[in-house]
PDB file of N, CA and C in Angstrom:
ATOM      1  N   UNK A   1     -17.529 -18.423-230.161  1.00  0.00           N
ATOM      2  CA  UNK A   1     -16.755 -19.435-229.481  1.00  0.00           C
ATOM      3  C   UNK A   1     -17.598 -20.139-228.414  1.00  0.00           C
ATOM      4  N   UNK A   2     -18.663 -19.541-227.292  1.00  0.00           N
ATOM      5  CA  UNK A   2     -19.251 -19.915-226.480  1.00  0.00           C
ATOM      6  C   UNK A   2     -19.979 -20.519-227.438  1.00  0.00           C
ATOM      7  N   UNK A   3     -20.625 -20.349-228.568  1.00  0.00           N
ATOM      8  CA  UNK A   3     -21.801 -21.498-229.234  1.00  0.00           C
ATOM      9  C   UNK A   3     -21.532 -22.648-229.717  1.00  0.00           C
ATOM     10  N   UNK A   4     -20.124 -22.579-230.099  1.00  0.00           N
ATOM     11  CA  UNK A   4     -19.701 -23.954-230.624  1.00  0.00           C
ATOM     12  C   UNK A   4     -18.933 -24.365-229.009  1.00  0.00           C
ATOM     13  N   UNK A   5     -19.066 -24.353-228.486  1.00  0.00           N
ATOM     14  CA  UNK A   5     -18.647 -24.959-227.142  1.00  0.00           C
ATOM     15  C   UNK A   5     -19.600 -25.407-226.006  1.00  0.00           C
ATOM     16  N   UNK A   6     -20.912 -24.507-226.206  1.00  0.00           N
ATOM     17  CA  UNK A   6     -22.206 -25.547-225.584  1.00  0.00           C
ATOM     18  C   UNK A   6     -22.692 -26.604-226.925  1.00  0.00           C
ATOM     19  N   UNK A   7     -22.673 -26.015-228.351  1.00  0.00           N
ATOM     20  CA  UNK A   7     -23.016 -27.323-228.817  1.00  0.00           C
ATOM     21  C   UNK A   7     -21.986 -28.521-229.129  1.00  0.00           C
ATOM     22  N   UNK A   8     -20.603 -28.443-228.860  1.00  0.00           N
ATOM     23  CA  UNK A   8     -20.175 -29.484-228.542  1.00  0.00           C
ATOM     24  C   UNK A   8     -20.709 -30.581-226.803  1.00  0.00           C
ATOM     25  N   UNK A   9     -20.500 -29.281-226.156  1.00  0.00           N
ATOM     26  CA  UNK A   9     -21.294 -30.215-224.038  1.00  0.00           C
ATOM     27  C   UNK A   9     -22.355 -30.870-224.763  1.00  0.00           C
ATOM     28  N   UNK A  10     -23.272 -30.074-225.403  1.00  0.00           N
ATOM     29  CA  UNK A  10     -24.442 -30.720-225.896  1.00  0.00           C
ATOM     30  C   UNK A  10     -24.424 -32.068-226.542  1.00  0.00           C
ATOM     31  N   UNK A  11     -24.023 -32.010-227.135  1.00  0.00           N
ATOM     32  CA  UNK A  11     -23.251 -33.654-228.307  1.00  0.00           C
ATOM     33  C   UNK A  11     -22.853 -34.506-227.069  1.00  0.00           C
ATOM     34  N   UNK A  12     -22.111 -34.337-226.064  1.00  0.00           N
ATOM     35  CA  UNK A  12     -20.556 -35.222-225.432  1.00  0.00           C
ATOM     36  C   UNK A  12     -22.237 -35.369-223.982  1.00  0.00           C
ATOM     37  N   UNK A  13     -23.005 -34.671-223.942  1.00  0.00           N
ATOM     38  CA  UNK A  13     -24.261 -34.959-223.051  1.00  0.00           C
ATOM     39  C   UNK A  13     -25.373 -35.865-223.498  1.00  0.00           C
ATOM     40  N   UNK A  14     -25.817 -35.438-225.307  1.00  0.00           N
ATOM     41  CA  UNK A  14     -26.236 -36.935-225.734  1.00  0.00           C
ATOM     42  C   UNK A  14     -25.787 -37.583-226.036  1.00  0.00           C
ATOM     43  N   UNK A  15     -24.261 -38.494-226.148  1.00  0.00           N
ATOM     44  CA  UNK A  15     -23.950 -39.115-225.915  1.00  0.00           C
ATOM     45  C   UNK A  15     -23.855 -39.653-225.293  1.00  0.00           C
ATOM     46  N   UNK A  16     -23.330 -39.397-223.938  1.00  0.00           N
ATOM     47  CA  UNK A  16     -23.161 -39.967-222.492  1.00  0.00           C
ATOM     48  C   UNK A  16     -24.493 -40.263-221.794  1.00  0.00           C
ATOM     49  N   UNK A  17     -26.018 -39.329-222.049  1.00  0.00           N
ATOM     50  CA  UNK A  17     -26.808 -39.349-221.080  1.00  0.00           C
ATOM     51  C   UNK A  17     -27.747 -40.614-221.502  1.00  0.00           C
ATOM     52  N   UNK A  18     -27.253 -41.698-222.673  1.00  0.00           N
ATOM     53  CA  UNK A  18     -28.489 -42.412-223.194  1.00  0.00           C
ATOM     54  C   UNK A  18     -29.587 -43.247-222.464  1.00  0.00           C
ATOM     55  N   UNK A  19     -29.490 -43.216-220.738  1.00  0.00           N
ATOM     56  CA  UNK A  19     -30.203 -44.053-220.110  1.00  0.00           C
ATOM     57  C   UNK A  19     -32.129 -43.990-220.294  1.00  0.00           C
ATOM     58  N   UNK A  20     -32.141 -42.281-220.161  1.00  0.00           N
ATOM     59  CA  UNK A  20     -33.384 -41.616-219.998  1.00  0.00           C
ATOM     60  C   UNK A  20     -33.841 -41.058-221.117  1.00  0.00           C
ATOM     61  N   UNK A  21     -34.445 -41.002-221.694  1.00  0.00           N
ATOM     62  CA  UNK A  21     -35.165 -40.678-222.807  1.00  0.00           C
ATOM     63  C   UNK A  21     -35.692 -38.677-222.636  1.00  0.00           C
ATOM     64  N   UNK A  22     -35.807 -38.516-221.118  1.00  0.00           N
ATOM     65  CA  UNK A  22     -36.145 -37.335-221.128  1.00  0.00           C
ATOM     66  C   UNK A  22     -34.601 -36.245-221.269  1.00  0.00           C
ATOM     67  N   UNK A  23     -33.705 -36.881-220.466  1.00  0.00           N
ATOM     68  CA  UNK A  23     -32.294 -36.102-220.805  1.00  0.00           C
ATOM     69  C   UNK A  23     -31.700 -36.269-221.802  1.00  0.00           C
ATOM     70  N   UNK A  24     -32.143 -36.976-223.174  1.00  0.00           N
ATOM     71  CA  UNK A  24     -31.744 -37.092-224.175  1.00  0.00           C
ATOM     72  C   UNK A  24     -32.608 -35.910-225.312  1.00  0.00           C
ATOM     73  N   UNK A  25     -33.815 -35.612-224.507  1.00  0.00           N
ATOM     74  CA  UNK A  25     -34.602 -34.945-225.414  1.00  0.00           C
ATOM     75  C   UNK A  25     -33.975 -33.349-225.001  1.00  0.00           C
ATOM     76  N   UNK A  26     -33.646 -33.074-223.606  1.00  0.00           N
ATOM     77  CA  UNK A  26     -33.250 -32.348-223.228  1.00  0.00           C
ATOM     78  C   UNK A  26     -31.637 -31.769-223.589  1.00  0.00           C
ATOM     79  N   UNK A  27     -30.865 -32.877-224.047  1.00  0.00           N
ATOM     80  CA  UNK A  27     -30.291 -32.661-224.407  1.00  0.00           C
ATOM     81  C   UNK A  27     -29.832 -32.064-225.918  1.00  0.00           C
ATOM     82  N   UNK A  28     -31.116 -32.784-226.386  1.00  0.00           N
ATOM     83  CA  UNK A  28     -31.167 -32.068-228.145  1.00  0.00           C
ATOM     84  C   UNK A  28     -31.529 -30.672-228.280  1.00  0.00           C
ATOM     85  N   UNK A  29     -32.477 -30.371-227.110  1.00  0.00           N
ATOM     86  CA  UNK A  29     -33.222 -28.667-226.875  1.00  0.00           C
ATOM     87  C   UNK A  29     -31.798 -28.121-226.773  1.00  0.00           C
ATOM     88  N   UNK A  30     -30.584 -28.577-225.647  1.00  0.00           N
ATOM     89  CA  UNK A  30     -29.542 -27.414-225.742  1.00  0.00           C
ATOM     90  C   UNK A  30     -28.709 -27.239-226.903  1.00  0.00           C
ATOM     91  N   UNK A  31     -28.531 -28.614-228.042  1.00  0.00           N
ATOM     92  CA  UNK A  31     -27.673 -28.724-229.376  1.00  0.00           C
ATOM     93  C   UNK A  31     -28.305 -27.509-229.984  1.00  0.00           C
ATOM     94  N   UNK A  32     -30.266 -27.620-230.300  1.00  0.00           N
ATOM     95  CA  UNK A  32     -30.978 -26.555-230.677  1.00  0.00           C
ATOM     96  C   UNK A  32     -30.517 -25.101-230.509  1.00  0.00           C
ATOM     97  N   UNK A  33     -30.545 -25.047-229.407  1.00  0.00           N
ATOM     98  CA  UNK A  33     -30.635 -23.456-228.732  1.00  0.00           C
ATOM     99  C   UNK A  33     -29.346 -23.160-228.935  1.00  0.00           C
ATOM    100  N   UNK A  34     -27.905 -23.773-228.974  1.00  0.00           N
ATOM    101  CA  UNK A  34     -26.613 -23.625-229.586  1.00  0.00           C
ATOM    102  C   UNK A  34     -26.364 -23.315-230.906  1.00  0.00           C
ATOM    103  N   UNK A  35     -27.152 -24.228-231.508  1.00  0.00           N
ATOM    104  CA  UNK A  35     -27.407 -23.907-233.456  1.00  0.00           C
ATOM    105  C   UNK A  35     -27.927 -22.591-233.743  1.00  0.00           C
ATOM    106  N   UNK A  36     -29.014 -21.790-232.623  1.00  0.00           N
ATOM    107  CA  UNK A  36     -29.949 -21.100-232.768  1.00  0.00           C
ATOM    108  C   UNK A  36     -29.043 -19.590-232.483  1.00  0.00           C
ATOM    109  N   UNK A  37     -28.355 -19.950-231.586  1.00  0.00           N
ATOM    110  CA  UNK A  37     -27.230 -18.646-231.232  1.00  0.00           C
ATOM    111  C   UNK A  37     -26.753 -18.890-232.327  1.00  0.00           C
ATOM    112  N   UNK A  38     -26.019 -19.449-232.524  1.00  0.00           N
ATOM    113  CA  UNK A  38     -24.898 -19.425-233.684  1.00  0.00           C
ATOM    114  C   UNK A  38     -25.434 -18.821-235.071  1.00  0.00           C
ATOM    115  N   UNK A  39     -26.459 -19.489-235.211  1.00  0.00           N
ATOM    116  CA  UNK A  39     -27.073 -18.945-236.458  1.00  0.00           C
ATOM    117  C   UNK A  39     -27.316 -17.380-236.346  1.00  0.00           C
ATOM    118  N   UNK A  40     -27.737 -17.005-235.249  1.00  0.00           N
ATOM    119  CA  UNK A  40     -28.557 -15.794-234.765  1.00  0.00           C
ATOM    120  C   UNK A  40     -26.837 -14.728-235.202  1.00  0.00           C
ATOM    121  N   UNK A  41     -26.240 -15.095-234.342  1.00  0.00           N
ATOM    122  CA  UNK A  41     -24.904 -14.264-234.179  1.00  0.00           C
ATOM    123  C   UNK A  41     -24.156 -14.176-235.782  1.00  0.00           C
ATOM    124  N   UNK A  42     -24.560 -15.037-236.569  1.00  0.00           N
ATOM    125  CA  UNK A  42     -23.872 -15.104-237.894  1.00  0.00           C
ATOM    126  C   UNK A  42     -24.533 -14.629-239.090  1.00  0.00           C
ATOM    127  N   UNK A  43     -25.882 -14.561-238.618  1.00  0.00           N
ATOM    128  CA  UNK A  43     -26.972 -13.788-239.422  1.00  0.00           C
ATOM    129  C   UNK A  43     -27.015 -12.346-239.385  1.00  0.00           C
ATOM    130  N   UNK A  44     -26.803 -11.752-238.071  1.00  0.00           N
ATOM    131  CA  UNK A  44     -27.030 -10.313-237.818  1.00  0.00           C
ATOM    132  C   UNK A  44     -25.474  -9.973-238.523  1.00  0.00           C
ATOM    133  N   UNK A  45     -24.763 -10.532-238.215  1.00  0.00           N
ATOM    134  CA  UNK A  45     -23.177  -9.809-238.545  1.00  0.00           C
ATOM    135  C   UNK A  45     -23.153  -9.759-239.895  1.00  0.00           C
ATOM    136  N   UNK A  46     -23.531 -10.817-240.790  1.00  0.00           N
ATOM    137  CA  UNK A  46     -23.766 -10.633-242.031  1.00  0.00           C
ATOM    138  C   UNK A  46     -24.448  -9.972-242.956  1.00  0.00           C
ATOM    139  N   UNK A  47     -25.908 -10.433-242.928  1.00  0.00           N
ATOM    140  CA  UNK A  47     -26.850 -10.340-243.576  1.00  0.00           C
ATOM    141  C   UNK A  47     -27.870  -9.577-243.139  1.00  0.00           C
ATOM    142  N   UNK A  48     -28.092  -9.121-241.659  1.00  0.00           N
ATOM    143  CA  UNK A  48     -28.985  -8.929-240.917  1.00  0.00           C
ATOM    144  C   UNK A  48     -30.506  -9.132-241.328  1.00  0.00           C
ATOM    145  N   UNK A  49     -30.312 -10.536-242.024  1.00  0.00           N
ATOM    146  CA  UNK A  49     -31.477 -10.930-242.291  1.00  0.00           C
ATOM    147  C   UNK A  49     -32.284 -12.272-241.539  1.00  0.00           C
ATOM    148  N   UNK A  50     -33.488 -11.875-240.253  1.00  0.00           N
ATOM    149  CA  UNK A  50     -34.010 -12.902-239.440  1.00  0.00           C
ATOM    150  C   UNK A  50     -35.020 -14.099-239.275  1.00  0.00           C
ATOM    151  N   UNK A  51     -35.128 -14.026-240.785  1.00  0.00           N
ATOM    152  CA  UNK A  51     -36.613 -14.590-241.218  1.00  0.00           C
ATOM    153  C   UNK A  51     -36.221 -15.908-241.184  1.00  0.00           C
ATOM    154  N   UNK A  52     -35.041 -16.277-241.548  1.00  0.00           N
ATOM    155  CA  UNK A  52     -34.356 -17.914-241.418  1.00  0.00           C
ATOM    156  C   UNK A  52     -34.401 -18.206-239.854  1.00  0.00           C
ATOM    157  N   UNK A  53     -34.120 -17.456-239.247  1.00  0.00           N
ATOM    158  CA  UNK A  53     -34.429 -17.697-237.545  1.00  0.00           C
ATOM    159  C   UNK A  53     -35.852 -18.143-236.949  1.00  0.00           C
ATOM    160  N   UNK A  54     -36.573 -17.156-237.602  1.00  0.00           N
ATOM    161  CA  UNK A  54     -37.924 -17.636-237.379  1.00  0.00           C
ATOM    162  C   UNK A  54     -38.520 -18.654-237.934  1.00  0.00           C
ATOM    163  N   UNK A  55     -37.720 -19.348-238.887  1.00  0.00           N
ATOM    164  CA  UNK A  55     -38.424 -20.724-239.147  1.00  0.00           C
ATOM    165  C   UNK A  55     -37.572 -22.047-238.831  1.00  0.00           C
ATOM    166  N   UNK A  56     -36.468 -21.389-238.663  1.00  0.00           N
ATOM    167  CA  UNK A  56     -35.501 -22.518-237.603  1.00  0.00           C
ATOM    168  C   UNK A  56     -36.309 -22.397-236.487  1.00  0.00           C
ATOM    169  N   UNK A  57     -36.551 -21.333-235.658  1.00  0.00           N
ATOM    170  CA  UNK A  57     -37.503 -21.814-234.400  1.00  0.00           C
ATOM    171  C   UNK A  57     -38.434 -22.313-234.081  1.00  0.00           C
ATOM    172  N   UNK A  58     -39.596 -22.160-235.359  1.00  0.00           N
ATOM    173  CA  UNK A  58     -40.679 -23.129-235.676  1.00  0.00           C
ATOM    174  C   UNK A  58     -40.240 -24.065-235.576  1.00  0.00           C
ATOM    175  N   UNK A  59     -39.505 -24.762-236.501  1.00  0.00           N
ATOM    176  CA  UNK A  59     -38.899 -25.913-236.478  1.00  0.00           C
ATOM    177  C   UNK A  59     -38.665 -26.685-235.531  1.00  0.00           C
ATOM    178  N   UNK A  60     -38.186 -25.716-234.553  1.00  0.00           N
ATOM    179  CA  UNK A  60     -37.095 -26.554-233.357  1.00  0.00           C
ATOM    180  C   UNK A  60     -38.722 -26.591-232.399  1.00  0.00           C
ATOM    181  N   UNK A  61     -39.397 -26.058-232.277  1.00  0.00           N
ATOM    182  CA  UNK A  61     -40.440 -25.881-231.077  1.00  0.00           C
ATOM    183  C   UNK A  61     -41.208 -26.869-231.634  1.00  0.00           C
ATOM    184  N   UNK A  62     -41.384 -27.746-233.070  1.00  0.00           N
ATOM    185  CA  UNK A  62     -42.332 -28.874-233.311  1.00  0.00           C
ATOM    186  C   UNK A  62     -41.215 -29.795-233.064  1.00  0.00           C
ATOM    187  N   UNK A  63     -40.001 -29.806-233.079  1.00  0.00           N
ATOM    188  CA  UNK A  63     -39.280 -31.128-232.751  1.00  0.00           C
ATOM    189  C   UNK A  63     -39.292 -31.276-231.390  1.00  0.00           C
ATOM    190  N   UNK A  64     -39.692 -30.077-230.351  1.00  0.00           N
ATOM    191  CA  UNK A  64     -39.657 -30.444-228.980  1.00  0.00           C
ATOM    192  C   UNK A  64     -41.297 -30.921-228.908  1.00  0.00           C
ATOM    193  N   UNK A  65     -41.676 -30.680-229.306  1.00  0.00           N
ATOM    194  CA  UNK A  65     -43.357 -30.957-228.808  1.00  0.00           C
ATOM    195  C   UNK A  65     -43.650 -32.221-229.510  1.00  0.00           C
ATOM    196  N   UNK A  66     -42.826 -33.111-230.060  1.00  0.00           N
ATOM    197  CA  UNK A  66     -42.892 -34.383-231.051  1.00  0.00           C
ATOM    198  C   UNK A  66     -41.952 -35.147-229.797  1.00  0.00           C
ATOM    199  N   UNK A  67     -41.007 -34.930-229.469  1.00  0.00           N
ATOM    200  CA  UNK A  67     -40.379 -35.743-228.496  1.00  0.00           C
ATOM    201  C   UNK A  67     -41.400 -35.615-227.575  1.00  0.00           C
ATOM    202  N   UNK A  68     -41.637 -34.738-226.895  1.00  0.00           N
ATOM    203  CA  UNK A  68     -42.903 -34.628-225.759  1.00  0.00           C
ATOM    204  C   UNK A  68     -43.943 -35.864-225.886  1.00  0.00           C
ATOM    205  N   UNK A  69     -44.079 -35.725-226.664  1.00  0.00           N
ATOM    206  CA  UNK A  69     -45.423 -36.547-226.982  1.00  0.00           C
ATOM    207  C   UNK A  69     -45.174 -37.550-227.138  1.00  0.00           C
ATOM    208  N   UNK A  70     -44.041 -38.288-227.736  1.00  0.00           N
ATOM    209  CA  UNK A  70     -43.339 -39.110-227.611  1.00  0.00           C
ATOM    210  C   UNK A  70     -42.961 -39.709-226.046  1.00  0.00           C
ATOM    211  N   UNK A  71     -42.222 -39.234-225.554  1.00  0.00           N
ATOM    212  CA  UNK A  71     -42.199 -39.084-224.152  1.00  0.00           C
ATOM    213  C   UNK A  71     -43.442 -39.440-223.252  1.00  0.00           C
ATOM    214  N   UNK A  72     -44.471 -38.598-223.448  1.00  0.00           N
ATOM    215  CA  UNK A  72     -45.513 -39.375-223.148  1.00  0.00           C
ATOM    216  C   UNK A  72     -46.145 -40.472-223.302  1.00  0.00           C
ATOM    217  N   UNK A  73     -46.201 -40.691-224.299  1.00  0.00           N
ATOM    218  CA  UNK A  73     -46.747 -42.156-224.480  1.00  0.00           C
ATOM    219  C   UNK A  73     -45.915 -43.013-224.583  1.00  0.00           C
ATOM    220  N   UNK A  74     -44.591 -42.883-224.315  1.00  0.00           N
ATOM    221  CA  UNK A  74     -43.944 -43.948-223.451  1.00  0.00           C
ATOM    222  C   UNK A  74     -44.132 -44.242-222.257  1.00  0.00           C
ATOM    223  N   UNK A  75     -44.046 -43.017-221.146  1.00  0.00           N
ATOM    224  CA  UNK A  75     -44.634 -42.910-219.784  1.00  0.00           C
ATOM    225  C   UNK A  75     -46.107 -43.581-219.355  1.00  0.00           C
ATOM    226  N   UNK A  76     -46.710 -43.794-220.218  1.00  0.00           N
ATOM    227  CA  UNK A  76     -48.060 -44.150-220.039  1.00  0.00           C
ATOM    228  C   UNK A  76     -48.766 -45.243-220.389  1.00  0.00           C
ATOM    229  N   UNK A  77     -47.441 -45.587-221.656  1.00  0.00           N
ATOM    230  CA  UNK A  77     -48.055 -47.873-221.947  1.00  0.00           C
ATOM    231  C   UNK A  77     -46.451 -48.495-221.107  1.00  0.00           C
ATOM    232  N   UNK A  78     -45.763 -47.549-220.445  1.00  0.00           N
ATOM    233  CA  UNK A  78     -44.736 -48.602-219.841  1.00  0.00           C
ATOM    234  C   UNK A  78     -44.335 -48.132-218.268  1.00  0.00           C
ATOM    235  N   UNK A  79     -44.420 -47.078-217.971  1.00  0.00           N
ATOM    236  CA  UNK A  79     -44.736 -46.630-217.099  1.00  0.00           C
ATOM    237  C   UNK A  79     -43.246 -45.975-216.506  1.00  0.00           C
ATOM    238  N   UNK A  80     -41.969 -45.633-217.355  1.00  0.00           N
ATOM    239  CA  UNK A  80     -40.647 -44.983-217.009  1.00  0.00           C
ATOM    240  C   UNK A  80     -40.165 -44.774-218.219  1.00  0.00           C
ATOM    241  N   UNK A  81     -39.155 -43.939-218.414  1.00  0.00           N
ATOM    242  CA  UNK A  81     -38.764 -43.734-219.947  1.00  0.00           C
ATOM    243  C   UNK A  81     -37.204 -44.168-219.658  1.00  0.00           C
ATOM    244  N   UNK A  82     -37.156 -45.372-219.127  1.00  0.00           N
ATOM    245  CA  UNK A  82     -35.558 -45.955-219.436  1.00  0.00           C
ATOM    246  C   UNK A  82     -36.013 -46.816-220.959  1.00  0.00           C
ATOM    247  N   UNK A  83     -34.767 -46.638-221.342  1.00  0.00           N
ATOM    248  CA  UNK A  83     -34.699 -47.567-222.783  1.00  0.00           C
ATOM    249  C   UNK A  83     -34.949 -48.916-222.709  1.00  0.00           C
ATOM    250  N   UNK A  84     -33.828 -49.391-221.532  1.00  0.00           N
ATOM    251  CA  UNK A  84     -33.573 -50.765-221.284  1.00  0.00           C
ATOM    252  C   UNK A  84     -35.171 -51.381-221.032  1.00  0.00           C
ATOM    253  N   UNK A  85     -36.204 -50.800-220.468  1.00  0.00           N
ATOM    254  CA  UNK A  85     -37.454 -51.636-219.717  1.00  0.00           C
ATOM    255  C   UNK A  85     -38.273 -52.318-220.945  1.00  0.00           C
ATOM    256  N   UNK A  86     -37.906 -52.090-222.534  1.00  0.00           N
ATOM    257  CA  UNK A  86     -39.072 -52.057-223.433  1.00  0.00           C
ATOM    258  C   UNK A  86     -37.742 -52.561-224.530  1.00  0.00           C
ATOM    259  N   UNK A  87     -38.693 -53.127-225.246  1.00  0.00           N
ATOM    260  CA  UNK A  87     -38.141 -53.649-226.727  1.00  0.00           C
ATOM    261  C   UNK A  87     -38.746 -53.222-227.854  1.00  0.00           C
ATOM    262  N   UNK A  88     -37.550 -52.576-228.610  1.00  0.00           N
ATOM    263  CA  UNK A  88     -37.924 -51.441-229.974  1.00  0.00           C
ATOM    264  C   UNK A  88     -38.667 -52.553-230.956  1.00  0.00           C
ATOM    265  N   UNK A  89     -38.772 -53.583-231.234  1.00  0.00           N
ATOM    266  CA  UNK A  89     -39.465 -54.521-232.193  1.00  0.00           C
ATOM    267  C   UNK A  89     -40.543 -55.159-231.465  1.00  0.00           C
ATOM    268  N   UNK A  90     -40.975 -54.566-230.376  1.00  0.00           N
ATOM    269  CA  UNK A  90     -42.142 -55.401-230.002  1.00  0.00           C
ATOM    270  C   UNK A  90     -43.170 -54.424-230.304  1.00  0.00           C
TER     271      UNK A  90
END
């Protein structure tokens, strides 16, 4: 119940937070780490099998280090990570 209830905050937070690019990335890490319980808690009760965990976490640790980087090199040819300062077709 607590996992599907931070990954709903999580959702109703990227939604609401779209100004900043960094609380949006931040906000996908907590949807992550919600999916990651959930999975975790539904795996052991079942199957107690963890090997799907460990490559969901791979997973999730290259989608944070891809926004990162992302993130960065926004910070660095524009100099803030608001959306509004830059145009997606230029």
């Amino acid at each position: 119940m607590f996992s599907m209830f931070s990954y709903f905050s999580g959702l109703l937070l990227f939604c609401l937070k779209r100004k900043h690019l960094l609380l949006m990335l931040l906000s996908l890490e907590f949807i992550i780490i919600s999916l990651y319980m959930n999975m975790f808690i539904y795996l052991s009760l079942n199957f107690n099998e963890y090997y799907f965990c460990l490559i969901f976490m791979t997973m999730s640790v290259c989608e944070g280090v891809l926004g990162l980087s992302i993130l960065v090199s926004l910070i660095r040819s524009h100099g803030n990570d608001y959306f509004q300062s830059f145009n997606i077709l230029w």
